[in-house]
C-alpha atoms as a PDB file:
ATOM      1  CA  UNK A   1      40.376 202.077 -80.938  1.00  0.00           C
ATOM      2  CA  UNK A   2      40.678 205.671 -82.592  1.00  0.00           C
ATOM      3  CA  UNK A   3      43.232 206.030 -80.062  1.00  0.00           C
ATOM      4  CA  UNK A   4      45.480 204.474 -82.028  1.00  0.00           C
ATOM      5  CA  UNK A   5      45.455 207.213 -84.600  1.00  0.00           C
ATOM      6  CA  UNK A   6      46.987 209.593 -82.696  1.00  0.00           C
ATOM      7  CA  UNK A   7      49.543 207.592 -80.457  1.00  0.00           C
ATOM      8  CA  UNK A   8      52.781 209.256 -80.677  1.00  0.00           C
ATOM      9  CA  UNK A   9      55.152 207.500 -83.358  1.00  0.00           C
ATOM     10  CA  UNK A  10      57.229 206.049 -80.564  1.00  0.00           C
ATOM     11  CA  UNK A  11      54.665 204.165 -79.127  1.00  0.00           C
ATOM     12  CA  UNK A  12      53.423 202.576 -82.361  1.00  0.00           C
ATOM     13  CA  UNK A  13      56.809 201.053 -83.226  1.00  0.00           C
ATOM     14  CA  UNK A  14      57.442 199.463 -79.502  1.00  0.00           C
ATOM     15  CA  UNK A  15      54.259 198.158 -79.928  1.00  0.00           C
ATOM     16  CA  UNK A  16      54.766 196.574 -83.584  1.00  0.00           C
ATOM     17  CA  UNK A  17      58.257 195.087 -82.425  1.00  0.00           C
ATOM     18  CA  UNK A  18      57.435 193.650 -79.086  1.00  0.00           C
ATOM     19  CA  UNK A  19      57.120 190.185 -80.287  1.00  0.00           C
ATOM     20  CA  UNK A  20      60.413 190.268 -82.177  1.00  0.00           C
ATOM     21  CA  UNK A  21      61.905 190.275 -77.995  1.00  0.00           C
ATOM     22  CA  UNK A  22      60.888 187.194 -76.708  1.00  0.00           C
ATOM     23  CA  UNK A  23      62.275 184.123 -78.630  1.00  0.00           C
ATOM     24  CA  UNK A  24      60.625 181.000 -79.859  1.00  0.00           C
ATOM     25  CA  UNK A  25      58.574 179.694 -76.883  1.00  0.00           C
ATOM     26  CA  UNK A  26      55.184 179.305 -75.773  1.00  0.00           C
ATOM     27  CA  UNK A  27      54.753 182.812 -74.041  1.00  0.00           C
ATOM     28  CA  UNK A  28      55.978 183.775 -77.481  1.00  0.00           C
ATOM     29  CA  UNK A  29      53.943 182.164 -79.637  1.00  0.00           C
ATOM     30  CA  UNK A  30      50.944 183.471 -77.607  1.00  0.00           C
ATOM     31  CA  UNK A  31      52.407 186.853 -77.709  1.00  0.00           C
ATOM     32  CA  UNK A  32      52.616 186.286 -81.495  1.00  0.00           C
ATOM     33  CA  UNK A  33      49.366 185.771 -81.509  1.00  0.00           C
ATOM     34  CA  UNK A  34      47.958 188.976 -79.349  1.00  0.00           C
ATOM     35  CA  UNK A  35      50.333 190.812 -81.568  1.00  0.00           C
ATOM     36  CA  UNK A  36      49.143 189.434 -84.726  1.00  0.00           C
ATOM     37  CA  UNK A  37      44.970 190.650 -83.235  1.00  0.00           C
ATOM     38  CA  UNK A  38      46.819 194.003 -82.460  1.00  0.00           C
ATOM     39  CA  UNK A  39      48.252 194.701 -86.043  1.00  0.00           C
ATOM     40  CA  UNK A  40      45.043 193.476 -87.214  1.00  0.00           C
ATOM     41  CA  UNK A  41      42.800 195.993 -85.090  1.00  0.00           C
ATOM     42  CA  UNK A  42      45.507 198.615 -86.375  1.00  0.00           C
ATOM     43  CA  UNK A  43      45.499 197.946 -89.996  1.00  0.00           C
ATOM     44  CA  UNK A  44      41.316 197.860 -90.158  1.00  0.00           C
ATOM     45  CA  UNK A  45      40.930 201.152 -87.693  1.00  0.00           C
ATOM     46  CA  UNK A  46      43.664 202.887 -89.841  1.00  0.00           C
ATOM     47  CA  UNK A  47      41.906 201.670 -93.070  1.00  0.00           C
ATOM     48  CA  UNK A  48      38.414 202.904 -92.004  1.00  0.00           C
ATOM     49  CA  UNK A  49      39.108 205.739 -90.579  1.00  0.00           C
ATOM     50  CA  UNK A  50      40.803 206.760 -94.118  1.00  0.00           C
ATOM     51  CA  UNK A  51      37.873 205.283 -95.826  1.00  0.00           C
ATOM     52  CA  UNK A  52      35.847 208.011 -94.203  1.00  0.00           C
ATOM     53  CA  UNK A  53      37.982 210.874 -95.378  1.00  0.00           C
ATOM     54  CA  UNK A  54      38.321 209.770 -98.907  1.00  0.00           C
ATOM     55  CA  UNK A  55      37.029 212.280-101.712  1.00  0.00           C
ATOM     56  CA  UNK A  56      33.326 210.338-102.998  1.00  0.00           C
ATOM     57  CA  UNK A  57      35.026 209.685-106.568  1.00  0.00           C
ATOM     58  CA  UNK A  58      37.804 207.286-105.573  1.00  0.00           C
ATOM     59  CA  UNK A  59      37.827 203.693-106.281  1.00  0.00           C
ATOM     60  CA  UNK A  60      38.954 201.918-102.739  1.00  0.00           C
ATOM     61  CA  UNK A  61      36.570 199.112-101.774  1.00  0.00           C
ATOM     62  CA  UNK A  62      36.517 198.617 -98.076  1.00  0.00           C
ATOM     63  CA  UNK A  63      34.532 195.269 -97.868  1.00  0.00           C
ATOM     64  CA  UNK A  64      37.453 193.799-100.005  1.00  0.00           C
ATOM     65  CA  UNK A  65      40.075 195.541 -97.679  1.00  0.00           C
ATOM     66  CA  UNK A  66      37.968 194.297 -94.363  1.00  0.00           C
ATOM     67  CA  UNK A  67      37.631 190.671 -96.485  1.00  0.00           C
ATOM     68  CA  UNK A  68      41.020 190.393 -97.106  1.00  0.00           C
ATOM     69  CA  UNK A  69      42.381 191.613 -94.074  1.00  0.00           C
ATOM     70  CA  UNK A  70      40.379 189.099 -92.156  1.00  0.00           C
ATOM     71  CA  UNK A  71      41.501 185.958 -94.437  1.00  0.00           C
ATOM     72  CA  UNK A  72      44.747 187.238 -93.891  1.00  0.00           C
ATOM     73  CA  UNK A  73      44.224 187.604 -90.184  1.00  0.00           C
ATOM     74  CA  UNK A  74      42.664 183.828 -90.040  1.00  0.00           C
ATOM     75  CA  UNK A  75      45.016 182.315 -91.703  1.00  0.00           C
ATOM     76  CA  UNK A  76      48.194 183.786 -89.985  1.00  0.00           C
ATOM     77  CA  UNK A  77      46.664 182.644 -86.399  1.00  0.00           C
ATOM     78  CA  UNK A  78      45.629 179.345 -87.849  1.00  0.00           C
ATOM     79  CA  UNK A  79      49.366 178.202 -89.191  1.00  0.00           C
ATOM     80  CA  UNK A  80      50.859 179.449 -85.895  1.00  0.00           C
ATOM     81  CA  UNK A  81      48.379 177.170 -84.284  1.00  0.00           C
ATOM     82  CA  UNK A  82      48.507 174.320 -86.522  1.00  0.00           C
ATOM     83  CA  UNK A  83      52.323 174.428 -86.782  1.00  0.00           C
ATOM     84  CA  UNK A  84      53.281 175.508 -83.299  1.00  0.00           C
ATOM     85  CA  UNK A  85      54.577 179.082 -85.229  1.00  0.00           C
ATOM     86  CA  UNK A  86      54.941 178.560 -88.846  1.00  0.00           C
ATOM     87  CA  UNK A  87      56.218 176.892 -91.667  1.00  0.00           C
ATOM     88  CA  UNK A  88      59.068 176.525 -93.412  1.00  0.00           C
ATOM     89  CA  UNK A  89      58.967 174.308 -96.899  1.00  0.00           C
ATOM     90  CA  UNK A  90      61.929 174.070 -98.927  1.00  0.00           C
ATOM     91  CA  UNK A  91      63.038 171.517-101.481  1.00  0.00           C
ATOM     92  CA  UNK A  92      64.593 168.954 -98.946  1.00  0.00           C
ATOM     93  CA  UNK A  93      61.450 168.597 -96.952  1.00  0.00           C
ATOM     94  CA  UNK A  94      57.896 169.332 -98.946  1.00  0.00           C
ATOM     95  CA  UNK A  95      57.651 165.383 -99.026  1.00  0.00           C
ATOM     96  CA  UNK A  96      57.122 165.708 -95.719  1.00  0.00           C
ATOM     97  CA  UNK A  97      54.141 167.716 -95.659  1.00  0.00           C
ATOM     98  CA  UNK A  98      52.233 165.271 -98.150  1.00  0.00           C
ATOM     99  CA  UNK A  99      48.862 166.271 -99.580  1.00  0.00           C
ATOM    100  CA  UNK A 100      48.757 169.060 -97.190  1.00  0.00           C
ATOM    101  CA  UNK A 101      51.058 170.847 -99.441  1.00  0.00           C
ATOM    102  CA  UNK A 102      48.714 171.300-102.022  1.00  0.00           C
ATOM    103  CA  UNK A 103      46.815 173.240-100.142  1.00  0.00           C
ATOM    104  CA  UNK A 104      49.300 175.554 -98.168  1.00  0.00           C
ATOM    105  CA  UNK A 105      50.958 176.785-100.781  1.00  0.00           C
ATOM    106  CA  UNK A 106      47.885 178.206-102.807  1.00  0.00           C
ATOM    107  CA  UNK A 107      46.509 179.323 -99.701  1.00  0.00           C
ATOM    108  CA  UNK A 108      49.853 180.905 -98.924  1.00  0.00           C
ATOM    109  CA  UNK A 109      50.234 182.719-102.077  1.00  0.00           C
ATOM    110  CA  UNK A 110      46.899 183.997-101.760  1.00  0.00           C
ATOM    111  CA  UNK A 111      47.547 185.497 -98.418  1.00  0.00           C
ATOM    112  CA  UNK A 112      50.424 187.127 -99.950  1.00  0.00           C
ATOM    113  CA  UNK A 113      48.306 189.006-102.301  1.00  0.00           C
ATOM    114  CA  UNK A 114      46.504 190.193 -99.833  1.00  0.00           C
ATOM    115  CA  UNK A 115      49.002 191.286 -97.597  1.00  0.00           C
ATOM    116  CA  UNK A 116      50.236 193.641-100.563  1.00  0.00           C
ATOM    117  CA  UNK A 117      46.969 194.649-101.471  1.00  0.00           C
ATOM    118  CA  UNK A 118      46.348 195.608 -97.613  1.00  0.00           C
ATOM    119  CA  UNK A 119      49.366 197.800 -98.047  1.00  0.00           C
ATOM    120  CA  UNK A 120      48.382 198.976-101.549  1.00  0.00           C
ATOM    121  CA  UNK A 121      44.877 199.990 -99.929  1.00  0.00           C
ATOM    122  CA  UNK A 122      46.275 202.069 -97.117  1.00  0.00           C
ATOM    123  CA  UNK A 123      49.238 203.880 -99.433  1.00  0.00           C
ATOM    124  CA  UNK A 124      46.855 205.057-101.806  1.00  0.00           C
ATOM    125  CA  UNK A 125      44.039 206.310 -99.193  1.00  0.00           C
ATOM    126  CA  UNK A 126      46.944 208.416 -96.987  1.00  0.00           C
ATOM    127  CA  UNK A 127      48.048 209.863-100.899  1.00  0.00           C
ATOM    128  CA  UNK A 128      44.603 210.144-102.092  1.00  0.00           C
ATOM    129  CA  UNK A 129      43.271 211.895 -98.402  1.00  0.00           C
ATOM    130  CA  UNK A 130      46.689 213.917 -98.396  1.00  0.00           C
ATOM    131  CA  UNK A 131      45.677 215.314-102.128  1.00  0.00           C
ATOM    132  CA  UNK A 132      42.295 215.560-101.919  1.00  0.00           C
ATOM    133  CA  UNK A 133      42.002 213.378-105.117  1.00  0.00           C
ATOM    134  CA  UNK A 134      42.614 210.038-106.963  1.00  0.00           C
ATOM    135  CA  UNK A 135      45.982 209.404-107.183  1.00  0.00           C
ATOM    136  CA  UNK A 136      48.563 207.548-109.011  1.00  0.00           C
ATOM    137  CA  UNK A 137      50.996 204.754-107.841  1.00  0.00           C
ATOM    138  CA  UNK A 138      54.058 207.161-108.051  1.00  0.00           C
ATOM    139  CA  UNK A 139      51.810 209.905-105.682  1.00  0.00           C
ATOM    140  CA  UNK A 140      51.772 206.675-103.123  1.00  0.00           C
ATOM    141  CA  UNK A 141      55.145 204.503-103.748  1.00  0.00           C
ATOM    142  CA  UNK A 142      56.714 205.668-101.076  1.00  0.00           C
ATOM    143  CA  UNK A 143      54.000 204.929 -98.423  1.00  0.00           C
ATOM    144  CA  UNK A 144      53.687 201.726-100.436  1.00  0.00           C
ATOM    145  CA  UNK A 145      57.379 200.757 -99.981  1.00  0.00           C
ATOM    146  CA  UNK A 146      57.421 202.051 -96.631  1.00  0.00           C
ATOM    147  CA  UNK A 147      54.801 200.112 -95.229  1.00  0.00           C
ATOM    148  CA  UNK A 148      56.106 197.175 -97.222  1.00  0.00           C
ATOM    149  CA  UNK A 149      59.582 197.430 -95.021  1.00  0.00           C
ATOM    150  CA  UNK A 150      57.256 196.920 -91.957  1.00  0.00           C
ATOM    151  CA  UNK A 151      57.980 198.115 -88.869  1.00  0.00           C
ATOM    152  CA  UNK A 152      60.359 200.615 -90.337  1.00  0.00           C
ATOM    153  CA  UNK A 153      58.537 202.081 -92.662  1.00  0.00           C
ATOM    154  CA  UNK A 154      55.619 202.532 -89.807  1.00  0.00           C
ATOM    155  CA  UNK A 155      58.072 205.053 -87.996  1.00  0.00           C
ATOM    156  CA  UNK A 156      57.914 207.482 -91.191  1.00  0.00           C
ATOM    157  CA  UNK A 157      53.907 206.891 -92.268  1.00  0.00           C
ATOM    158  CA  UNK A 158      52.805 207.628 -88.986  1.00  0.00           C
ATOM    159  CA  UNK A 159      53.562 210.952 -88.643  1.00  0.00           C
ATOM    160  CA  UNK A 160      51.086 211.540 -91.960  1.00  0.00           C
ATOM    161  CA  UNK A 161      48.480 209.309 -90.600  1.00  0.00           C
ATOM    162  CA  UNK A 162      48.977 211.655 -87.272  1.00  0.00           C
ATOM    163  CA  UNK A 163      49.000 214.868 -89.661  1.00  0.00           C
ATOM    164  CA  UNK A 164      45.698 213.691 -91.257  1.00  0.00           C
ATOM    165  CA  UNK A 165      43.695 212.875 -88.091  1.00  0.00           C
ATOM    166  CA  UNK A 166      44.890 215.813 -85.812  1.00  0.00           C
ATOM    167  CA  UNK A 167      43.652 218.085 -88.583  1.00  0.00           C
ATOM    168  CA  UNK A 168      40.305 216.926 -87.770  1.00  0.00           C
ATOM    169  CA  UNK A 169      40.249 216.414 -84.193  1.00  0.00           C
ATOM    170  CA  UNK A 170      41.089 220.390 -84.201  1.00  0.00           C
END
């Protein structure tokens, strides 16, 4: 999986909008899913590869990252499964969703949070690996935002995750 570290940019954004071509049908919601493993298996190889580069001093916990990312992972294949691709609750029909409601949204707002703080962890460990020291959340905002306007945001924070792993493969 290193490989993905060093695909060009090109190849990285096909790959995170394939889904996005096929519309709502049963080859798509299994391509949903194989997409959703994909990102996954991006997001944790990206995240410990940085780990591995970060100065000793900084203050990123990867069994958090690796926790969360996994919930987030779980949870995302489990509401595709469960509800045939997702959700959507509004005021006019939460009634219909009874007691179950009680427990998607809290579950729902926690995988949220750790959707940002997936993002959070990568910004600041390209910044912090790119400076060679602890940073501060105007060193990373723009990786932050970036990968927060995902897949477009990819197409510009690859070329620094590319920049940070060819240095060491030379």
């Amino acid at each position: 999986m290193k490989r993905i570290l060093t695909l060009p940019t090109w190849q990285v954004f096909i790959l995170f909008i394939i889904p996005a071509i096929f519309p709502s049908s049963y080859l798509g919601l299994i391509l949903t899913l194989v997409w959703a493993s994909f990102i996954g298996v991006c997001v944790y190889t990206v995240a410990n590869s940085l780990h591995k580069k970060l100065p000793e001093y900084h203050e990123l916990k990867i069994k958090r990252f690796n926790f969360y990312l996994l919930f987030a992972l779980v949870y995302f294949i489990i509401v595709v499964i469960v509800f045939e691709g997702g959700y959507e609750i509004n005021q006019d029909n939460y009634k219909d969703y009874g007691w179950a409601i009680a427990v998607i949204i809290p579950l729902h707002l926690f995988m949220m949070y750790c959707v940002f703080y997936l993002i959070w962890f990568i910004a600041k460990a390209i910044a912090t690996v790119e400076n060679k020291r602890v940073v501060f959340f105007e060193t990373y905002a723009a990786n932050f935002f970036l990968l927060w306007f995902f897949p477009i945001g990819v197409w510009f924070v690859h070329s620094k995750i590319l920049k940070i792993f060819s240095e060491t493969t030379q």
